[in-house]
N, C-alpha and C. Protein backbone atom coordinates (compact mmCIF):
# COMPACT_ATOMS: atom_id res chain seq x y z
N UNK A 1 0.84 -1.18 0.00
CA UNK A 1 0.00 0.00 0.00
C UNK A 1 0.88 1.24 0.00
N UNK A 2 1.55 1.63 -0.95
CA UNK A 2 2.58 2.64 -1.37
C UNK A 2 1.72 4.28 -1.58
N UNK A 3 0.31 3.92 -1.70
CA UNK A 3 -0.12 4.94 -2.44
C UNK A 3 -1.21 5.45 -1.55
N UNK A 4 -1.20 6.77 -1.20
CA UNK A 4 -1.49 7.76 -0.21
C UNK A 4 -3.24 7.74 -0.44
N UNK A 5 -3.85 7.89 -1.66
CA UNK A 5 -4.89 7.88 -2.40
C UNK A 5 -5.48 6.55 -2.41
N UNK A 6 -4.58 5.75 -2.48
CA UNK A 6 -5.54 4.08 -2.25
C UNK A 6 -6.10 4.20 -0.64
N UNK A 7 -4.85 4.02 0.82
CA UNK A 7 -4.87 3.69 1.51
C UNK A 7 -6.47 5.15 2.67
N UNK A 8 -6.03 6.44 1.69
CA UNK A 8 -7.79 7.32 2.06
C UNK A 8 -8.64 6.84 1.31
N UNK A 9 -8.70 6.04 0.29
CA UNK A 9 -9.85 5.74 -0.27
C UNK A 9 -10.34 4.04 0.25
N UNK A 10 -9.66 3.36 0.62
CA UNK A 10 -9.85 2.10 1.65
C UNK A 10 -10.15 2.88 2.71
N UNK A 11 -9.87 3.22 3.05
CA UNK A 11 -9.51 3.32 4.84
C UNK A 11 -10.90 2.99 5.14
N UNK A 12 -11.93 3.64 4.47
CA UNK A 12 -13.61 3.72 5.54
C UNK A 12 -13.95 2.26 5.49
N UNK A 13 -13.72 1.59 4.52
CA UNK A 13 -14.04 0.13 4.76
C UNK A 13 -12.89 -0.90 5.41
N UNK A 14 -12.20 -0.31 6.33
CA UNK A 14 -11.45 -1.06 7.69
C UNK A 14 -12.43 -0.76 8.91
N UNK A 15 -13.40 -0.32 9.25
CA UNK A 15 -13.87 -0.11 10.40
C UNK A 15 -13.78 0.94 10.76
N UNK A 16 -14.28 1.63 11.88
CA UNK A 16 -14.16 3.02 12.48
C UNK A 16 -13.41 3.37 13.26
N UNK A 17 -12.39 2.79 13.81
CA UNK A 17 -11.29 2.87 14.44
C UNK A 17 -10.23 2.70 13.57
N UNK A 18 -9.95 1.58 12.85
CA UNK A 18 -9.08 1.55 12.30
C UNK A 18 -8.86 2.69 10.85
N UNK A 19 -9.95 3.20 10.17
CA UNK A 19 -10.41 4.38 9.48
C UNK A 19 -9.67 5.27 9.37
N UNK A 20 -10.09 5.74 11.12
CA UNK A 20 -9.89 7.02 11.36
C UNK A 20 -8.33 6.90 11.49
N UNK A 21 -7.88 5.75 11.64
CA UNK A 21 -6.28 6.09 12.31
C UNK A 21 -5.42 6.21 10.97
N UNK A 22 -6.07 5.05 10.10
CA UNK A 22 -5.60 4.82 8.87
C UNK A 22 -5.71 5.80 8.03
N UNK A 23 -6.63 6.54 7.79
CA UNK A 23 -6.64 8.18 7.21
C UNK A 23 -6.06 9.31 7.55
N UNK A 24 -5.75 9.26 8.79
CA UNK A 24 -4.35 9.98 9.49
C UNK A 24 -3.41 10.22 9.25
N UNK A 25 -3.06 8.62 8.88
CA UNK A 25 -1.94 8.23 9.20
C UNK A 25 -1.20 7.88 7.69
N UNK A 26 -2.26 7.80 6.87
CA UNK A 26 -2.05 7.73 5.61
C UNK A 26 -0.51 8.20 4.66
N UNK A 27 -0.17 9.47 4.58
CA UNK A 27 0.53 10.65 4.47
C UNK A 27 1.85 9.37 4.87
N UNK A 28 1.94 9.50 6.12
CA UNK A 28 3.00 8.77 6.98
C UNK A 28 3.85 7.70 6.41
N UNK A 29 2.49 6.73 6.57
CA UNK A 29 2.48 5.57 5.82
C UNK A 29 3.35 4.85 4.81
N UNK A 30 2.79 6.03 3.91
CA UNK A 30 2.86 6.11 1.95
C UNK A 30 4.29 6.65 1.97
N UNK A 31 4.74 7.60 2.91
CA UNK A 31 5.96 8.38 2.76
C UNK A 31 7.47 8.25 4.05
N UNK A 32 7.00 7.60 5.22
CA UNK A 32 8.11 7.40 5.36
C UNK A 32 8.16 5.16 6.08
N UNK A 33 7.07 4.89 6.00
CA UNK A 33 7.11 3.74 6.43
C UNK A 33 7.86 2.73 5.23
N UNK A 34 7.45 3.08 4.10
CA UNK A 34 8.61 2.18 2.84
C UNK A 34 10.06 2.04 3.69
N UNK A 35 10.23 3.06 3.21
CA UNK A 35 12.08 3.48 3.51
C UNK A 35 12.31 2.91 5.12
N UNK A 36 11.33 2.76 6.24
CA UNK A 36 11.95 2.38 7.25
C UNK A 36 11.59 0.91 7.30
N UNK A 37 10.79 0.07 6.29
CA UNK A 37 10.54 -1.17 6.68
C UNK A 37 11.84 -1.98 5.51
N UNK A 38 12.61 -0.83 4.79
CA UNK A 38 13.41 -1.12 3.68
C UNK A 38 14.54 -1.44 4.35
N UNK A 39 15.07 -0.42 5.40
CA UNK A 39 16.50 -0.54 6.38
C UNK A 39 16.01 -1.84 6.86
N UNK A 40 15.51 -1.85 7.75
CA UNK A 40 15.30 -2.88 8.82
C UNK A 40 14.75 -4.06 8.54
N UNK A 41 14.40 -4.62 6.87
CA UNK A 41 14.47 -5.77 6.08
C UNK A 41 15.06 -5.60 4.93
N UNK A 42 16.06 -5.26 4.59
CA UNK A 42 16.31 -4.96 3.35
C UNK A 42 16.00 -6.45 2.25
N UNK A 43 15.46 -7.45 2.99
CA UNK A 43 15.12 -8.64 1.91
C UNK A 43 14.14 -8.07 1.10
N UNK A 44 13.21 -7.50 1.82
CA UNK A 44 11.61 -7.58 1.45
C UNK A 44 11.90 -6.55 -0.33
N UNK A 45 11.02 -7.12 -1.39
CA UNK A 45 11.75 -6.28 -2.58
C UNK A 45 9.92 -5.58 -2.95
N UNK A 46 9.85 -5.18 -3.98
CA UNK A 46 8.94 -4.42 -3.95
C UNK A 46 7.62 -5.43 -4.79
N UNK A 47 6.51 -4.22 -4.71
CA UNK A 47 5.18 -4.97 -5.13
C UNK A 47 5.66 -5.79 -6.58
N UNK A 48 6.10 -5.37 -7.66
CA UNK A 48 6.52 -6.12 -8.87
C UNK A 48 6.93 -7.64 -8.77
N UNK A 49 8.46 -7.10 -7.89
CA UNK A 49 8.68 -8.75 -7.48
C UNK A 49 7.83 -9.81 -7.12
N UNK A 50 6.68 -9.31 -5.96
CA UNK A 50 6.02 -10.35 -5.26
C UNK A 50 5.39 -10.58 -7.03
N UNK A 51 4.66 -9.60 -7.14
CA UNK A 51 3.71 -9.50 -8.25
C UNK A 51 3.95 -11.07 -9.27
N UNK A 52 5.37 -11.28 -9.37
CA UNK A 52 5.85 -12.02 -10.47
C UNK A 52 5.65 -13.44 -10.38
N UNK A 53 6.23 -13.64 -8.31
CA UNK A 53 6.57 -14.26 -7.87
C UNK A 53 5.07 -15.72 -7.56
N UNK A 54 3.70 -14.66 -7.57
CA UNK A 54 2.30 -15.10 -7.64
C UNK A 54 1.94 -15.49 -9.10
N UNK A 55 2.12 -14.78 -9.79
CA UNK A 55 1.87 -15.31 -11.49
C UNK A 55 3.02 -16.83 -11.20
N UNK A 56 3.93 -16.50 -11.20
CA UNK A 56 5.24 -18.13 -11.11
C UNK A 56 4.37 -19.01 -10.43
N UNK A 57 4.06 -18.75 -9.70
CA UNK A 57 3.02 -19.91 -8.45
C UNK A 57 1.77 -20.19 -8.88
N UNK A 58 1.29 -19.21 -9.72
CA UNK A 58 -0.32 -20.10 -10.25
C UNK A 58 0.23 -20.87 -11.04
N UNK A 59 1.20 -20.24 -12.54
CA UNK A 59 1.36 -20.64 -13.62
C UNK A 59 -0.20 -20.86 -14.75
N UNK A 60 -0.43 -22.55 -14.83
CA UNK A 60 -1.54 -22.28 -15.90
C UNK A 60 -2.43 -22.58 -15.18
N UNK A 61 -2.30 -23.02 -13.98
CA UNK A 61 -3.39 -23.13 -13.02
C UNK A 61 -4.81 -22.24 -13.11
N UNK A 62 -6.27 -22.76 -12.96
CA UNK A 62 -6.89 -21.91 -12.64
C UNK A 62 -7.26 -20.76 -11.65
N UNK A 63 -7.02 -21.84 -10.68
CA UNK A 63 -6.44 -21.34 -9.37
C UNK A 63 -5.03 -21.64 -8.52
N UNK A 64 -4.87 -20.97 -7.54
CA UNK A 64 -3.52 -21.46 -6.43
C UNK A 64 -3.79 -22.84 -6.22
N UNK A 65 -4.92 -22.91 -5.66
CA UNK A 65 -5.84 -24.08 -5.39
C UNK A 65 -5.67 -25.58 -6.45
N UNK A 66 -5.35 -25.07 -7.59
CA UNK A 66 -5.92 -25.93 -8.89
C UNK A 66 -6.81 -25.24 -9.23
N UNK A 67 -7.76 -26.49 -9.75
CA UNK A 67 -8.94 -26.30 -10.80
C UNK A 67 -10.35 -25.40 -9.87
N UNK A 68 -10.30 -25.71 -8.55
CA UNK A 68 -11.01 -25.00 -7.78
C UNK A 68 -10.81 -24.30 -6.73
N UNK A 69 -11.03 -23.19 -6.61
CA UNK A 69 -10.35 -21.94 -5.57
C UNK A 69 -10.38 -22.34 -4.04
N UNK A 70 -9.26 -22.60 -3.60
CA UNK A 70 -8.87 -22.84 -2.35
C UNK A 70 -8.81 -21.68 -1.15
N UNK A 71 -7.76 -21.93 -0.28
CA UNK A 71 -7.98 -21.10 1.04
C UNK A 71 -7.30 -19.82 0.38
N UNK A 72 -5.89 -20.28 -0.07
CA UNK A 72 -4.60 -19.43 -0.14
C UNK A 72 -6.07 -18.14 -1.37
N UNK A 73 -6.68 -18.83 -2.23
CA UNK A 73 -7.37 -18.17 -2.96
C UNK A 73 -7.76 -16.51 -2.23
N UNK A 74 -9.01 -17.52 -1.46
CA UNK A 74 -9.58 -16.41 -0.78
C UNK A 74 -8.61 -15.76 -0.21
N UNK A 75 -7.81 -16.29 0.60
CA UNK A 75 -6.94 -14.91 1.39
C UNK A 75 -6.70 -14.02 0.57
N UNK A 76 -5.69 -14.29 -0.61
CA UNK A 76 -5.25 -13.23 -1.23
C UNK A 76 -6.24 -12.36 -1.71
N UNK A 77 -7.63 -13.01 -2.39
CA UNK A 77 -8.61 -11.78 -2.17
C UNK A 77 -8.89 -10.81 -0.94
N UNK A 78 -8.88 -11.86 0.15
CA UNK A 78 -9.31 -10.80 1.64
C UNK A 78 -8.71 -9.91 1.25
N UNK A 79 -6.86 -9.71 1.38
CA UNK A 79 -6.24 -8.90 1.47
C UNK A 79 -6.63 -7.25 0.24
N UNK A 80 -7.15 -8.36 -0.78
CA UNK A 80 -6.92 -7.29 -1.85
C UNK A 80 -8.41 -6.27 -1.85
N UNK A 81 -9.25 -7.25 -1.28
CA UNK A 81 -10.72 -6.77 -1.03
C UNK A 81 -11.35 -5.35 -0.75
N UNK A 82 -10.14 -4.34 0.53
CA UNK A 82 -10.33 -3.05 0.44
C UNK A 82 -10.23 -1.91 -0.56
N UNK A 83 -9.10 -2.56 -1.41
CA UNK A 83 -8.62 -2.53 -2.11
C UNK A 83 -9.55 -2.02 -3.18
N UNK A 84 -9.81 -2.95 -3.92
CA UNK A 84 -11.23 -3.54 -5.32
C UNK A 84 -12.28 -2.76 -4.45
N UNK A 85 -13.20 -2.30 -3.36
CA UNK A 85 -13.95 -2.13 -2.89
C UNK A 85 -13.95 -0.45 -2.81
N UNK A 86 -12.54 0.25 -2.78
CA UNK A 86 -12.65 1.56 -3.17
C UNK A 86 -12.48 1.79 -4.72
N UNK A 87 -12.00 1.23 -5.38
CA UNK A 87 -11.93 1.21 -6.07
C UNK A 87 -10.66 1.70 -7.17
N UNK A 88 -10.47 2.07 -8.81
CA UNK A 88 -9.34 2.56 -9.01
C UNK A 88 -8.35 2.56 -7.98
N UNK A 89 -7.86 1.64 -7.69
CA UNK A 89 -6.58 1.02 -6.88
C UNK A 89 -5.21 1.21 -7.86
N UNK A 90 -4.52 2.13 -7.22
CA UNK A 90 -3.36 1.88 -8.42
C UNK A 90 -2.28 0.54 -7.74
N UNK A 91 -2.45 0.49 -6.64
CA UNK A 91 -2.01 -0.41 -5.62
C UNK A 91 -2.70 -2.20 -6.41
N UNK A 92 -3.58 -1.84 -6.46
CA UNK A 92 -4.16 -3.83 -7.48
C UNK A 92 -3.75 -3.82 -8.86
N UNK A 93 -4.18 -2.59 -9.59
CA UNK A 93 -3.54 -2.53 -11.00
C UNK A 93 -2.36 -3.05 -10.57
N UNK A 94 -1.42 -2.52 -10.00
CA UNK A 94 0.21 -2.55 -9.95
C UNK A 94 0.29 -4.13 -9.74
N UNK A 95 -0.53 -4.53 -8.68
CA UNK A 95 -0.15 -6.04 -8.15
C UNK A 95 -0.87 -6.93 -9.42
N UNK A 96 -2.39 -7.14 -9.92
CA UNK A 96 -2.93 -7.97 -10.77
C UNK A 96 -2.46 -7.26 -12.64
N UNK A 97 -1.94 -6.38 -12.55
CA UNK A 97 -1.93 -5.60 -14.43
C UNK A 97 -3.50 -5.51 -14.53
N UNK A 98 -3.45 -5.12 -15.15
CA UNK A 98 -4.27 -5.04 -16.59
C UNK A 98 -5.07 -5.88 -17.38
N UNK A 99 -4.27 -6.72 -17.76
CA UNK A 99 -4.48 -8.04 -18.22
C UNK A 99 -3.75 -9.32 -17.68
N UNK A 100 -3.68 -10.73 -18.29
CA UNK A 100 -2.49 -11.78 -17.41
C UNK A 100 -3.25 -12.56 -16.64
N UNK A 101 -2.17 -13.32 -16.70
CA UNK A 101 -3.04 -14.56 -15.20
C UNK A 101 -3.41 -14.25 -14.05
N UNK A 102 -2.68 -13.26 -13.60
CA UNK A 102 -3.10 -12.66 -12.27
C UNK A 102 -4.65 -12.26 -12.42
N UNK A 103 -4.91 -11.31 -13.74
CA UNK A 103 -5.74 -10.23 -13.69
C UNK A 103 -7.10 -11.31 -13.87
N UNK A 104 -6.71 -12.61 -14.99
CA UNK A 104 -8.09 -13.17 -15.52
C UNK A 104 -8.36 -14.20 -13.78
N UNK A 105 -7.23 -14.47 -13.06
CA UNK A 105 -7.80 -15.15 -11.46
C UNK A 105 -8.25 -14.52 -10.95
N UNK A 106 -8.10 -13.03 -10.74
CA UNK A 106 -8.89 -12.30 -9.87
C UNK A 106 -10.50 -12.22 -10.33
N UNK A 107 -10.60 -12.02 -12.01
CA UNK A 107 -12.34 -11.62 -12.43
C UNK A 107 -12.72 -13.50 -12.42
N UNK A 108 -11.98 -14.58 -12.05
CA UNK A 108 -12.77 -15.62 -12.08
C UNK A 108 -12.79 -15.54 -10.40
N UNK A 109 -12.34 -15.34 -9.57
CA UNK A 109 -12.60 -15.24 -7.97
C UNK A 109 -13.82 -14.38 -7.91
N UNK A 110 -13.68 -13.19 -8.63
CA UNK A 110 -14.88 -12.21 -7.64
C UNK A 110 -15.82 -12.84 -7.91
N UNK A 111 -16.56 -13.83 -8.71
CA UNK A 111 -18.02 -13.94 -8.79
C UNK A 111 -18.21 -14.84 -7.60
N UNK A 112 -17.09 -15.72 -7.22
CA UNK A 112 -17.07 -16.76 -6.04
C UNK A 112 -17.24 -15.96 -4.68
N UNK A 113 -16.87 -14.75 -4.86
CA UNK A 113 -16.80 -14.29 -3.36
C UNK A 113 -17.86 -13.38 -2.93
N UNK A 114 -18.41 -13.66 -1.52
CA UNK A 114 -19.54 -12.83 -0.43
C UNK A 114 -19.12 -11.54 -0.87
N UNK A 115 -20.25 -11.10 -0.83
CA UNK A 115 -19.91 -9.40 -0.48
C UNK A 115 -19.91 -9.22 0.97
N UNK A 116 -18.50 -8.31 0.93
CA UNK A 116 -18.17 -8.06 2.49
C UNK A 116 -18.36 -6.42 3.08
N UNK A 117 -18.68 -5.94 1.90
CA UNK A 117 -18.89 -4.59 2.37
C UNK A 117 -20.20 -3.87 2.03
């Protein structure tokens, strides 16, 4: 969550506590929490990498799961869920593209998944 504009436009659908702190705190976040979670792991590499690293792991798979969407599935939706739910995410573009395996698992997940908000 790199982007100042995703994490105010999620924030209201974390709850009302977490919201308010997260809209705050936003600014912060987006601008100096990278660079300090960068020193103090310098493993961790950026959204692209993982990005690549999830396409490598489905491959031609339909799902993580296989042929039918498993746990690991849903999680990675949970996560992405505030996300898709505010919407114009440059934060999901960045992680699913455009188009790609990532992008066609995610539009075959959402019809599988509750609405949570």
């Amino acid at each position: 969550a790199g982007s100042c504009n995703d994490l105010v436009k999620c924030a209201p659908h974390m709850g009302c506590c977490n919201c308010c702190l997260l809209t705050s705190l936003s600014c912060c976040l987006c601008c100096l929490a990278p660079g300090m979670i960068r020193n103090k792991n310098p493993e961790l590499k950026g959204l692209d990498h993982y990005s690549e690293q999830y396409k490598k792991a489905l491959g031609s798979n339909q799902y993580f799961h296989g042929d039918k969407p498993g746990i690991i599935d849903v999680s990675i939706c949970g996560v992405l869920a505030p996300f898709a739910h505010a919407g114009n995410s440059a934060t999901m573009t960045k992680f699913l593209g455009s188009s790609g395996t990532l992008f066609e698992w995610y539009n075959r997940m959402k019809p599988n998944l509750l609405s949570i908000f």
